[in-house]
C-alpha atoms as a PDB file:
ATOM      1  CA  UNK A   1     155.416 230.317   8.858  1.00  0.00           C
ATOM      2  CA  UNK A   2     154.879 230.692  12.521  1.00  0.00           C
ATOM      3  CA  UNK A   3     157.372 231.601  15.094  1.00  0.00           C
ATOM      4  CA  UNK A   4     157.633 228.452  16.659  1.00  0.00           C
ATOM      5  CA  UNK A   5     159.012 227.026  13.117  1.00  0.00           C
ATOM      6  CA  UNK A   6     162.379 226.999  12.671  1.00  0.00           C
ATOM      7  CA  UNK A   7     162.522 225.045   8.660  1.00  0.00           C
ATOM      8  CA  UNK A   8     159.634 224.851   6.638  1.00  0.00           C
ATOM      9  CA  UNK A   9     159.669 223.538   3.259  1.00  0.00           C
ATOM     10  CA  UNK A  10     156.463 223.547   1.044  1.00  0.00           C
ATOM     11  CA  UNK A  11     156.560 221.667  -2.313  1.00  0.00           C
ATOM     12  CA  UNK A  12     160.184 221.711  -2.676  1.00  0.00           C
ATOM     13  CA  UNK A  13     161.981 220.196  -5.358  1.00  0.00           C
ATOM     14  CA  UNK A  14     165.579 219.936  -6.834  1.00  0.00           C
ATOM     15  CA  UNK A  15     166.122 218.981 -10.480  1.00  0.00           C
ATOM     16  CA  UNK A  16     169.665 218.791 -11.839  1.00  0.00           C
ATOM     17  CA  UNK A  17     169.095 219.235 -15.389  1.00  0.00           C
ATOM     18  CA  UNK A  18     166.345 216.627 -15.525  1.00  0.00           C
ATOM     19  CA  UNK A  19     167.384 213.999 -12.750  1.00  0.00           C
ATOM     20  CA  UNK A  20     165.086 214.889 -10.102  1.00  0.00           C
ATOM     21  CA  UNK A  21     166.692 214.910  -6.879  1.00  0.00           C
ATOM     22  CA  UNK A  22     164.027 215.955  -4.395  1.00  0.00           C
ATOM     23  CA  UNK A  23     160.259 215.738  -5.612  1.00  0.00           C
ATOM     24  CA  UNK A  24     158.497 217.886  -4.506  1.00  0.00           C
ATOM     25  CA  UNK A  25     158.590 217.338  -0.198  1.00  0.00           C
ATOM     26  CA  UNK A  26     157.019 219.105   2.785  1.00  0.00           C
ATOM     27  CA  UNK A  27     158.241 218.961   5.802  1.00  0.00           C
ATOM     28  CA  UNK A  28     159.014 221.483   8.942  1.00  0.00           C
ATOM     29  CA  UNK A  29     161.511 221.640  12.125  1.00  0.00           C
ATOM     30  CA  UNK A  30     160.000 223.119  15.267  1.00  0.00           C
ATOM     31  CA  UNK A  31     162.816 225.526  16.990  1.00  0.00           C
ATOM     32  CA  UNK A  32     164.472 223.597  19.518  1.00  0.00           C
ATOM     33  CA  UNK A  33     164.048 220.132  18.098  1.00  0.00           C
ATOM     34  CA  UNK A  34     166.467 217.478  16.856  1.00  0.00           C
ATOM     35  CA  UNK A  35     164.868 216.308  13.366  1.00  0.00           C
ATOM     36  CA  UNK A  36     166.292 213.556  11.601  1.00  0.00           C
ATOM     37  CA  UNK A  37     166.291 213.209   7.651  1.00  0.00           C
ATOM     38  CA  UNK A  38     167.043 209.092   6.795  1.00  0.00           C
ATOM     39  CA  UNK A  39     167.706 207.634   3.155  1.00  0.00           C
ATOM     40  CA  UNK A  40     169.956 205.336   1.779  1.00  0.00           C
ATOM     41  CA  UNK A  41     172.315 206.984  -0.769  1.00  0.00           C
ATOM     42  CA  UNK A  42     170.971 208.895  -3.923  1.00  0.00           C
ATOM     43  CA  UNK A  43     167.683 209.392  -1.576  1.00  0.00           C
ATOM     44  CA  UNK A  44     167.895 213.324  -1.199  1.00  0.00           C
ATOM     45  CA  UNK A  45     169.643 213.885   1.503  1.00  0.00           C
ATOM     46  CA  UNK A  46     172.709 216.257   0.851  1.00  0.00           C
ATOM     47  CA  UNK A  47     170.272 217.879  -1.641  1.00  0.00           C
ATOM     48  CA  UNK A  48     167.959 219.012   1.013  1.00  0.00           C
ATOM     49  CA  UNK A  49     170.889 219.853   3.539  1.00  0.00           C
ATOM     50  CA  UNK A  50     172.678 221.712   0.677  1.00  0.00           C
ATOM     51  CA  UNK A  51     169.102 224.126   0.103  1.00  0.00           C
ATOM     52  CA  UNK A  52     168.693 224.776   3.606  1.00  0.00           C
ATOM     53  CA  UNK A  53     172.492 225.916   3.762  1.00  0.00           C
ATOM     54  CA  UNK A  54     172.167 228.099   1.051  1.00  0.00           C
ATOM     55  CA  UNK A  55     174.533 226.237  -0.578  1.00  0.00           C
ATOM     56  CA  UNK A  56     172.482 224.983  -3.649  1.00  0.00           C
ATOM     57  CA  UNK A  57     169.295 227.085  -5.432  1.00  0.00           C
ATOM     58  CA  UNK A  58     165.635 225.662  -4.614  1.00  0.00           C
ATOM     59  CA  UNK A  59     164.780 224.432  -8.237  1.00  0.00           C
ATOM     60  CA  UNK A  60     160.980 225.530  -7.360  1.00  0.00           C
ATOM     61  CA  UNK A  61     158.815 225.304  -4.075  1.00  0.00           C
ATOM     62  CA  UNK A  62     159.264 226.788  -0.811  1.00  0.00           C
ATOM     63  CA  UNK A  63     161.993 226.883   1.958  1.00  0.00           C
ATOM     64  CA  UNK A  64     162.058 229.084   4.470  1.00  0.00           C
ATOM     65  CA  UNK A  65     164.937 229.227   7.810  1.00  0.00           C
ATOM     66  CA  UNK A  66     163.901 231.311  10.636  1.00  0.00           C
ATOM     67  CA  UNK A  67     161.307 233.172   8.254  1.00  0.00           C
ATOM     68  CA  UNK A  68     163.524 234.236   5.949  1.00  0.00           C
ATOM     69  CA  UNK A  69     163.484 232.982   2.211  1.00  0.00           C
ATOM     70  CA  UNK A  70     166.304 230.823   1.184  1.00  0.00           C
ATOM     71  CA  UNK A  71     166.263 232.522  -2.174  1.00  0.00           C
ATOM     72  CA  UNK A  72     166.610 236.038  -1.235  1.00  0.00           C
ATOM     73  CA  UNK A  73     168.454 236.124   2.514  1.00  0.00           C
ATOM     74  CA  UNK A  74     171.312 233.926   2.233  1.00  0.00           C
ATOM     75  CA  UNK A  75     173.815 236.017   3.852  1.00  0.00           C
ATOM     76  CA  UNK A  76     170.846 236.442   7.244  1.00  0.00           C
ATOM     77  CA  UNK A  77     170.421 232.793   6.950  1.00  0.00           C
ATOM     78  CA  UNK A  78     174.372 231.545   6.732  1.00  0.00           C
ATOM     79  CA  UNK A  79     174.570 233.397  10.210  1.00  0.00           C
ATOM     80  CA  UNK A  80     172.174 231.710  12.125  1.00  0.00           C
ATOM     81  CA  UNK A  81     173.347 227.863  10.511  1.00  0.00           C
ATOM     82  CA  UNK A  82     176.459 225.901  12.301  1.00  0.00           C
ATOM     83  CA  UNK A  83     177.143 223.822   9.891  1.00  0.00           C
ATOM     84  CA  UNK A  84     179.322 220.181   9.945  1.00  0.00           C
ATOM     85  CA  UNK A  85     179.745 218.736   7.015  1.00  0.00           C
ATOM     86  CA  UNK A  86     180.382 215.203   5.910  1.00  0.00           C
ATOM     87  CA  UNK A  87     183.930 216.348   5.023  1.00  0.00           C
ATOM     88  CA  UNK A  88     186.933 217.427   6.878  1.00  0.00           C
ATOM     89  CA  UNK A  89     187.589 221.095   6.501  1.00  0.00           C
ATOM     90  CA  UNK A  90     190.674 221.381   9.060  1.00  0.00           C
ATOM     91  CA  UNK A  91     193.672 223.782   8.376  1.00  0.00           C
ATOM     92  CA  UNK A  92     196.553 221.488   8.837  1.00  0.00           C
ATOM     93  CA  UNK A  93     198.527 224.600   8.762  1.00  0.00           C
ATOM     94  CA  UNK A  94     197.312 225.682  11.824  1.00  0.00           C
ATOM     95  CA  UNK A  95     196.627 224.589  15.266  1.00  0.00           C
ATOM     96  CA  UNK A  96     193.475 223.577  16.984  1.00  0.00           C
ATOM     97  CA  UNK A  97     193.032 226.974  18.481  1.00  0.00           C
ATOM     98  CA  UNK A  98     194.442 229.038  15.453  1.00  0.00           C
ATOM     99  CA  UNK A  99     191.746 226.578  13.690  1.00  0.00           C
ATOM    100  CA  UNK A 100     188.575 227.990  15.733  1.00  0.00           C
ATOM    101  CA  UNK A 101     189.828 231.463  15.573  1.00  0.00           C
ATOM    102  CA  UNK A 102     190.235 231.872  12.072  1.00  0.00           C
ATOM    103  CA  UNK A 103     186.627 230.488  11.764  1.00  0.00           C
ATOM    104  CA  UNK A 104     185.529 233.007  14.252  1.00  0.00           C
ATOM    105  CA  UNK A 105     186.584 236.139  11.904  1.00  0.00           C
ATOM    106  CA  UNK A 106     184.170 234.941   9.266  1.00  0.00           C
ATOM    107  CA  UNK A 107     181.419 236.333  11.414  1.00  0.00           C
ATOM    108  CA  UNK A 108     183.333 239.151  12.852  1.00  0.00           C
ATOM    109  CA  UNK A 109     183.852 237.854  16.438  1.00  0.00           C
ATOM    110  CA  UNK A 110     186.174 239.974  18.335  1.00  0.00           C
ATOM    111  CA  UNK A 111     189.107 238.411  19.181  1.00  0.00           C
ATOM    112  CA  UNK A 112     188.576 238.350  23.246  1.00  0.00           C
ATOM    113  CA  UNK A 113     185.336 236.841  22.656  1.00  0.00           C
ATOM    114  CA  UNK A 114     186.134 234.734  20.027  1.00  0.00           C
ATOM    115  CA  UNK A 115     188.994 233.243  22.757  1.00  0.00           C
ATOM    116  CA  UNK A 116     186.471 232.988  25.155  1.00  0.00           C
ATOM    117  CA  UNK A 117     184.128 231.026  22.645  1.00  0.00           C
ATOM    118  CA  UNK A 118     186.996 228.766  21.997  1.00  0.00           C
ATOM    119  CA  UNK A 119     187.924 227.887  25.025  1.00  0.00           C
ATOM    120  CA  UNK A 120     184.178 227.003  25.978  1.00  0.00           C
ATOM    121  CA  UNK A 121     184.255 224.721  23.049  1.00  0.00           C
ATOM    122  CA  UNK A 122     187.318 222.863  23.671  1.00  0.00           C
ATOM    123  CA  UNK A 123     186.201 222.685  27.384  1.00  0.00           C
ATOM    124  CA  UNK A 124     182.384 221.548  25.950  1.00  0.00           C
ATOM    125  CA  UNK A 125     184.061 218.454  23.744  1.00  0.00           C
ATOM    126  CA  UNK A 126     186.950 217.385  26.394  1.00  0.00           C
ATOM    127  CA  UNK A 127     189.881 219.068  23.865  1.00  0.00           C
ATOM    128  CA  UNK A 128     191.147 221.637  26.081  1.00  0.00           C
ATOM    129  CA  UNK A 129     194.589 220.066  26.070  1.00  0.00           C
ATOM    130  CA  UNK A 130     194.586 219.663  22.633  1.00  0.00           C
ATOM    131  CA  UNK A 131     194.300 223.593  21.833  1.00  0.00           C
ATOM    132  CA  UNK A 132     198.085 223.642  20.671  1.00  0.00           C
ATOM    133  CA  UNK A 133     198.319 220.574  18.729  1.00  0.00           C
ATOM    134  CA  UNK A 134     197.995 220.126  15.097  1.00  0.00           C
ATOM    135  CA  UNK A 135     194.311 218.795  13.675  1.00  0.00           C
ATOM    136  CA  UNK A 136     196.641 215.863  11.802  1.00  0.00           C
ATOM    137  CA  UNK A 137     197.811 214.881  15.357  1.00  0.00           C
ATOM    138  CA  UNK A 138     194.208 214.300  16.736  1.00  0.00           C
ATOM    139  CA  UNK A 139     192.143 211.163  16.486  1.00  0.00           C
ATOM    140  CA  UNK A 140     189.109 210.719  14.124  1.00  0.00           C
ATOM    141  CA  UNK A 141     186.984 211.590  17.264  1.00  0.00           C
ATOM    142  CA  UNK A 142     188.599 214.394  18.294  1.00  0.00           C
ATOM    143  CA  UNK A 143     188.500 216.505  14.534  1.00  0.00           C
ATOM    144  CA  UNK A 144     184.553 215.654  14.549  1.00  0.00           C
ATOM    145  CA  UNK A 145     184.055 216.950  18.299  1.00  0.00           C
ATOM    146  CA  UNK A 146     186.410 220.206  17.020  1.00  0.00           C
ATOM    147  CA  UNK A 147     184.167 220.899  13.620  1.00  0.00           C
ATOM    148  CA  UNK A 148     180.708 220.987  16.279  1.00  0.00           C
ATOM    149  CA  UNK A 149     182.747 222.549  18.092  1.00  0.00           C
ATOM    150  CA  UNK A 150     183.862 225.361  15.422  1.00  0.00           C
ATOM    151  CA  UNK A 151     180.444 225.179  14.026  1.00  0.00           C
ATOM    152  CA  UNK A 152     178.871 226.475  17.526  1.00  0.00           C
ATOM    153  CA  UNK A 153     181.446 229.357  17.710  1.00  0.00           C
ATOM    154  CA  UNK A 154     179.069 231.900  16.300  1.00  0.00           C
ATOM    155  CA  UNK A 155     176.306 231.202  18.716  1.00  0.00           C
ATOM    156  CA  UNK A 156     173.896 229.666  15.690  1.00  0.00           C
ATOM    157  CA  UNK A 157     170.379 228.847  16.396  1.00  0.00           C
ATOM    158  CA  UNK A 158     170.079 225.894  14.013  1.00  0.00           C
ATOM    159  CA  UNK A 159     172.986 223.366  13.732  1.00  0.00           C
ATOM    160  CA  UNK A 160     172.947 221.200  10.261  1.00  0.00           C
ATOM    161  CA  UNK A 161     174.446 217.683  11.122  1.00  0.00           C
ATOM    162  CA  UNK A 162     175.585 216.068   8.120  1.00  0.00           C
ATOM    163  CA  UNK A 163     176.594 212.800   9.157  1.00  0.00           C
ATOM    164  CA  UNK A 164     178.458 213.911  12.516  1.00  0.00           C
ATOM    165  CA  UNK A 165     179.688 210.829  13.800  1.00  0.00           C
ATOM    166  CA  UNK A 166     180.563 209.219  10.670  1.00  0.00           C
ATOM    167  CA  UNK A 167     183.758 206.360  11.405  1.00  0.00           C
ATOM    168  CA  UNK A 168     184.023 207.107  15.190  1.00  0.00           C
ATOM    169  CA  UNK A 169     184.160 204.454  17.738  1.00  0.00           C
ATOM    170  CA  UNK A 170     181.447 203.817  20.506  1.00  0.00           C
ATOM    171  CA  UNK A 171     182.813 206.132  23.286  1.00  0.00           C
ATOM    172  CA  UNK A 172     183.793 209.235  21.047  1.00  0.00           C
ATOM    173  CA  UNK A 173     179.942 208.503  19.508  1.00  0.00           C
ATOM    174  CA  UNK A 174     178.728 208.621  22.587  1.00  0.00           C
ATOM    175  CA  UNK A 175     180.884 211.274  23.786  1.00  0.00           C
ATOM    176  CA  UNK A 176     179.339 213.627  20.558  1.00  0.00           C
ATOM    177  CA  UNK A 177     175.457 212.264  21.458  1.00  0.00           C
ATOM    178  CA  UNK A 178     175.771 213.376  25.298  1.00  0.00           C
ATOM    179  CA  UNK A 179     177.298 217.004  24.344  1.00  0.00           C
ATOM    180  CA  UNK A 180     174.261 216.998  21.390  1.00  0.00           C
ATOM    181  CA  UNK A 181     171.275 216.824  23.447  1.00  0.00           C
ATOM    182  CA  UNK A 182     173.111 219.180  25.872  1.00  0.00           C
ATOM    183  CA  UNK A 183     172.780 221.777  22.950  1.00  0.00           C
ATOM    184  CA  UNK A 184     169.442 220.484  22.502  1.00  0.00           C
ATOM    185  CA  UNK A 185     168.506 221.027  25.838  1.00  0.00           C
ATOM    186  CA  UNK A 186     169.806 224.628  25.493  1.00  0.00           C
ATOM    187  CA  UNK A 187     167.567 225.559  22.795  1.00  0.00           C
ATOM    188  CA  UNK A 188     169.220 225.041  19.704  1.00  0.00           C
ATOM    189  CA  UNK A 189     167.530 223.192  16.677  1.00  0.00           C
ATOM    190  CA  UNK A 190     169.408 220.345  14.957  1.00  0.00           C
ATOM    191  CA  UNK A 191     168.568 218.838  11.362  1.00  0.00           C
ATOM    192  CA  UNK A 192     170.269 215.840  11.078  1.00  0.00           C
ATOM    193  CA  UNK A 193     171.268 213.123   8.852  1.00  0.00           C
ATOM    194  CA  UNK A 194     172.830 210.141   9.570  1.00  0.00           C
ATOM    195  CA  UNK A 195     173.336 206.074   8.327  1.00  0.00           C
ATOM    196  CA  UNK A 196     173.126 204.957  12.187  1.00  0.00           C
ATOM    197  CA  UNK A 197     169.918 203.887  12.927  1.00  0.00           C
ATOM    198  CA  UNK A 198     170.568 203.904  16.612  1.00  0.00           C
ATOM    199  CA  UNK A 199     172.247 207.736  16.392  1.00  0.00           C
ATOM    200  CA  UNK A 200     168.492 208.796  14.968  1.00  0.00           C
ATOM    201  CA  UNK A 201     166.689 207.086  17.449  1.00  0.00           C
ATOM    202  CA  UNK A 202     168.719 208.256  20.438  1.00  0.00           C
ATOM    203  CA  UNK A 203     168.611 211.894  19.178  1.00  0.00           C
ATOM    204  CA  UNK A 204     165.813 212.784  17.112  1.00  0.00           C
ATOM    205  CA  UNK A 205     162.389 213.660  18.034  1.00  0.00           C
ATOM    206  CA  UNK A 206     161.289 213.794  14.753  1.00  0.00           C
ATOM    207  CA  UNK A 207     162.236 212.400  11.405  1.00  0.00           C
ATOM    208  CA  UNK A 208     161.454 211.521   7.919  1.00  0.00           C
ATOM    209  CA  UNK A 209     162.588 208.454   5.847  1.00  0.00           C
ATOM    210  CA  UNK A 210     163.079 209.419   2.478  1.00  0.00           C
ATOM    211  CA  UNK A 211     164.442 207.698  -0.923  1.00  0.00           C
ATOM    212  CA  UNK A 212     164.202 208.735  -4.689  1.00  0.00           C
ATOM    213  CA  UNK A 213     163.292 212.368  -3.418  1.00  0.00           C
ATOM    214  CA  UNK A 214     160.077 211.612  -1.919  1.00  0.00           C
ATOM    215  CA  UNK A 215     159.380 211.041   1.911  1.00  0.00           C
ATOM    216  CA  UNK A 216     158.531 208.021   2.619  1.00  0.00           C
ATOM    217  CA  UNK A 217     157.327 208.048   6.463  1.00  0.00           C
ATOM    218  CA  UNK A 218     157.341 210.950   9.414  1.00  0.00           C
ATOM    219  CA  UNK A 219     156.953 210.921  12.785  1.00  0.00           C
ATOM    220  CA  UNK A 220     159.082 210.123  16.152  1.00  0.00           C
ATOM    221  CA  UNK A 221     161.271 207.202  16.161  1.00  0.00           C
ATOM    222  CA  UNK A 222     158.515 205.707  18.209  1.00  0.00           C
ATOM    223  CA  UNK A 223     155.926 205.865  16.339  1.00  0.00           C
ATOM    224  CA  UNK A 224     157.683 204.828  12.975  1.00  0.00           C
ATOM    225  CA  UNK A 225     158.957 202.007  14.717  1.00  0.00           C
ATOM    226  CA  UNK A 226     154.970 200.907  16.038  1.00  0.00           C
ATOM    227  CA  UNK A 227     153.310 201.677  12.857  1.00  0.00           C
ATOM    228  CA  UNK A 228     156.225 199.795  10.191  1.00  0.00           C
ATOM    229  CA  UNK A 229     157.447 197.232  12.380  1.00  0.00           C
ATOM    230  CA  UNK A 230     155.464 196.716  15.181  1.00  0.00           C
ATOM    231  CA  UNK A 231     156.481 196.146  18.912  1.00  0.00           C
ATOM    232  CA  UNK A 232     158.640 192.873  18.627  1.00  0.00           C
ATOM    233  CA  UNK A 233     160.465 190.697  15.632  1.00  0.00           C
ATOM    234  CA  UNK A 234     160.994 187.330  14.940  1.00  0.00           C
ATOM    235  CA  UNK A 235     164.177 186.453  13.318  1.00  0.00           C
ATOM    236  CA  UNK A 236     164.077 183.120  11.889  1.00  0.00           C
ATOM    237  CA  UNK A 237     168.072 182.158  10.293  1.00  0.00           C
ATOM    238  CA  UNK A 238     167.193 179.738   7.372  1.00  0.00           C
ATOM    239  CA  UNK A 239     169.111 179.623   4.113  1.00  0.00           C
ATOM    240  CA  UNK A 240     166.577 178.226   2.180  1.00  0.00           C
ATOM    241  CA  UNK A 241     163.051 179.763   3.237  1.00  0.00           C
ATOM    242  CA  UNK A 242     160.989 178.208   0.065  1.00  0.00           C
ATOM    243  CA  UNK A 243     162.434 174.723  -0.195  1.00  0.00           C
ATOM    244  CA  UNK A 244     161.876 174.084   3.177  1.00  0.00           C
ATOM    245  CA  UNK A 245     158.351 175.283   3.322  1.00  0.00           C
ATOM    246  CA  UNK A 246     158.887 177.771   6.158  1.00  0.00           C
ATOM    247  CA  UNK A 247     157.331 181.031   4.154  1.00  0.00           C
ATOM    248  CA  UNK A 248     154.261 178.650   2.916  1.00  0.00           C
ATOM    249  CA  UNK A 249     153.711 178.275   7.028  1.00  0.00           C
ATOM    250  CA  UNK A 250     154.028 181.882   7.810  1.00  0.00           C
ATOM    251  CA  UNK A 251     151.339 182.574   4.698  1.00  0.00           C
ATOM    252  CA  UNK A 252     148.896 180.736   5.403  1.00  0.00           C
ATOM    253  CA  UNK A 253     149.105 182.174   9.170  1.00  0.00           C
ATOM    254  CA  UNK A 254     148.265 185.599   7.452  1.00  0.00           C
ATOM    255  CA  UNK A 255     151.529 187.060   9.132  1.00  0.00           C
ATOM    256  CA  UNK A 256     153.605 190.261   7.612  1.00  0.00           C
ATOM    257  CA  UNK A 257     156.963 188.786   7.465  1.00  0.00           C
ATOM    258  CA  UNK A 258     160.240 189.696   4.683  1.00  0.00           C
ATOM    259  CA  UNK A 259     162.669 187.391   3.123  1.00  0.00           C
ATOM    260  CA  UNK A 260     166.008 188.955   4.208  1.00  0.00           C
ATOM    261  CA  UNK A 261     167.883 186.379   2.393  1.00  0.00           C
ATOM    262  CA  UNK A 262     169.603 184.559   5.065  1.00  0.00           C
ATOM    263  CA  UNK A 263     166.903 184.884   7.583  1.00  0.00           C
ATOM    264  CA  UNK A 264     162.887 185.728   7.213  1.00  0.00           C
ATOM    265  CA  UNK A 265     161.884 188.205   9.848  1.00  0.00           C
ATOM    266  CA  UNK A 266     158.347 188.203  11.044  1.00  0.00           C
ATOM    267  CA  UNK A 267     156.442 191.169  12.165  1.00  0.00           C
ATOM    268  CA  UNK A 268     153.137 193.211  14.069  1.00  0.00           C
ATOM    269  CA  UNK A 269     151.466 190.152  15.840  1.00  0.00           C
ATOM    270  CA  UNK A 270     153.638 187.360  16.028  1.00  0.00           C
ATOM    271  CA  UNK A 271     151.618 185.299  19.105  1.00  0.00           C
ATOM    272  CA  UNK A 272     150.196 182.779  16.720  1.00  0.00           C
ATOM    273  CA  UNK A 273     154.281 181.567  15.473  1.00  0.00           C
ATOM    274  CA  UNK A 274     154.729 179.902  19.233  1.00  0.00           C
ATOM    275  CA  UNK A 275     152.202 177.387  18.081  1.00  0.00           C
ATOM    276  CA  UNK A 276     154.378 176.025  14.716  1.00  0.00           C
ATOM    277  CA  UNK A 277     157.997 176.365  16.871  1.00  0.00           C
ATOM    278  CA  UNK A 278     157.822 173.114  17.888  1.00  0.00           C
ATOM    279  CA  UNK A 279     158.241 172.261  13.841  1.00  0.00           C
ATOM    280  CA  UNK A 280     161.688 174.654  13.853  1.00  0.00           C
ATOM    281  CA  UNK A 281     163.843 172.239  15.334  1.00  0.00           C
ATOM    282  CA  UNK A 282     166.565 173.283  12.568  1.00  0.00           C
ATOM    283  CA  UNK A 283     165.952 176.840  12.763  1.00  0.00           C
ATOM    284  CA  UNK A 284     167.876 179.757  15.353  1.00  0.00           C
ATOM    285  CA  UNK A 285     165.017 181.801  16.195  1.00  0.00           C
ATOM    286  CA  UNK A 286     165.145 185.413  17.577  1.00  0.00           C
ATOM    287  CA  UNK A 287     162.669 187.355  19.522  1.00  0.00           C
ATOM    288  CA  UNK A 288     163.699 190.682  19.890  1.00  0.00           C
ATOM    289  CA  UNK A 289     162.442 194.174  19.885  1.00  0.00           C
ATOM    290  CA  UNK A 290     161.349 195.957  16.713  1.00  0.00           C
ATOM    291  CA  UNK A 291     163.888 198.854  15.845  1.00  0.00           C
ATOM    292  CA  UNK A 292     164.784 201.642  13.457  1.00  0.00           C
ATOM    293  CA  UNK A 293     166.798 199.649  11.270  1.00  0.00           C
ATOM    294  CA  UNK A 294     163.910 197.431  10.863  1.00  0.00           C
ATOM    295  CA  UNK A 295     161.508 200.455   9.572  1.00  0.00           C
ATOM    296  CA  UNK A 296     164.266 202.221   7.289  1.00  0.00           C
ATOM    297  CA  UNK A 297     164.830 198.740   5.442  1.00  0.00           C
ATOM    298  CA  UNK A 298     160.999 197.504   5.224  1.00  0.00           C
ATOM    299  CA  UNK A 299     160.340 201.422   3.374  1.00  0.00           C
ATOM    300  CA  UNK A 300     163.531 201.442   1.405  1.00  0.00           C
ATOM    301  CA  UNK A 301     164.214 198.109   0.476  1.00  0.00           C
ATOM    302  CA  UNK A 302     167.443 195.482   1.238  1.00  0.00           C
ATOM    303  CA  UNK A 303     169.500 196.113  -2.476  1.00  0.00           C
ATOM    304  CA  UNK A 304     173.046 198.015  -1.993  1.00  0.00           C
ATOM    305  CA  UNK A 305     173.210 201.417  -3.672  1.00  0.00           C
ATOM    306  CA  UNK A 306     175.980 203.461  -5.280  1.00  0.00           C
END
């Protein structure tokens, strides 16, 4: 592992008692970059955020955090993570400031600098006037800008994102993004997971699209985006793409397009479509750029999972 790595896995694998819930992946996080990990549910996600946490054993394979072994240096690696989890771990029983203190004894902060800490990150998320209020008294925003917050309070070098923004609305997401690439910015690597295809693409360098434990795709957003989708997307809304003889057309133009169901969406090249649009009288068509969205669904297909 060199020194510019800051997560390296090599052949890693998790395997609750024969359900296989990561197979086997590779993958590494330079230090100082925000790197994305994308799957629809049951894809691997939580496993792989749980191993690098030292939360859950590596069923075989290699990871390694800041070279050290996950296996052998928990307690070394626990105190370089900040870790927010998908769930809420507030004391109601205590107030926002009593909240970040009592975190800050679990790595032996002393208590003038663990004020100081707090009051930088209640100053860094905009929650200074909250510091005396109870956590059930803030908004949804608010308790996920106080858990970063509290995660950052021991000055960690990686910070594990588990869904951060998870049920906020657009200005406290955007509010969490800005003060996220102002860690980023300072140095501090991020491994992040996250259902909003827009949240990846706005703060990830990197990332990797898994699903049924293996990945899928890697690269920048850019890239992924070029290679699985292509630079622009036609959206065609038709209910009934066979009957009407619409996906017969777009086959016999060679194009790369998917049934969505409700709409057929037409990828890569799409110059040679503005020659049959005179025939869509009855049809809403879109031209719009290709996205994120558009690469996670093409690799991990359009069914709902539990």
């Amino acid at each position: 592992m060199t020194p510019s790595i800051a997560i390296e896995a090599n052949r890693l694998t998790k395997d609750y008692s024969g359900l296989v819930a990561v197979d086997s992946v590779d993958f590494s996080v330079s230090k100082g970059e925000c790197f994305g990990v994308l799957g629809p549910n049951g894809a691997g996600k939580t496993s792989i955020m749980k191993m690098v946490c030292c939360i859950s054993p590596v069923t075989s394979g290699q990871l390694v955090v800041q070279c050290m072994d996950v296996m052998r240096q928990r307690r070394a690696i626990k105190s370089v993570l900040g870790v927010v989890s998908q769930a809420d771990s507030l004391d109601p029983g205590l107030n926002v400031m009593q909240n970040l203190l009592s975190h800050a004894r679990f790595f032996n902060i002393p208590g003038t600098l663990a004020k100081e800490r707090a009051w930088a990150a209640l100053d860094l998320f905009q929650l200074r006037e909250k510091a005396s209020a109870s956590p059930d008294h803030l908004s949804g925003g608010m308790r996920r800008r106080l858990l970063i917050g509290r995660a950052l309070l021991h000055e960690p070098s990686i910070l594990i994102l588990d869904e951060p923004t998870t049920g906020l609305d657009p200005q406290s997401r955007h509010l969490v993004w800005d003060r996220l690439l102002q860690l980023k910015h300072q140095g501090i690597t991020m491994l992040l997971t996250t259902h909003y295809m827009d949240e990846a693409a706005y703060l990830c360098d990197r990332l990797m699209v898994i699903d049924l434990g293996k990945i899928l795709a890697e690269g920048t957003p850019e890239k992924l985006v070029r290679t699985h989708a292509g630079e622009q997307v036609v959206q065609i809304q038709t209910l009934a793409p066979h009957s009407n003889g619409l996906l017969e057309q777009l086959e016999a133009q060679g194009l790369d397009y998917e049934d969505a169901g409700d709409s057929v969406l037409v990828f890569g090249d799409t110059s040679s479509l503005s020659k049959s649009e005179s025939s869509w009288s009855g049809y809403h068509v879109v031209r719009r750029p290709a996205n994120l969205e558009d690469v996670f669904l093409r690799l991990t297909g359009r069914w709902l999972r539990d």
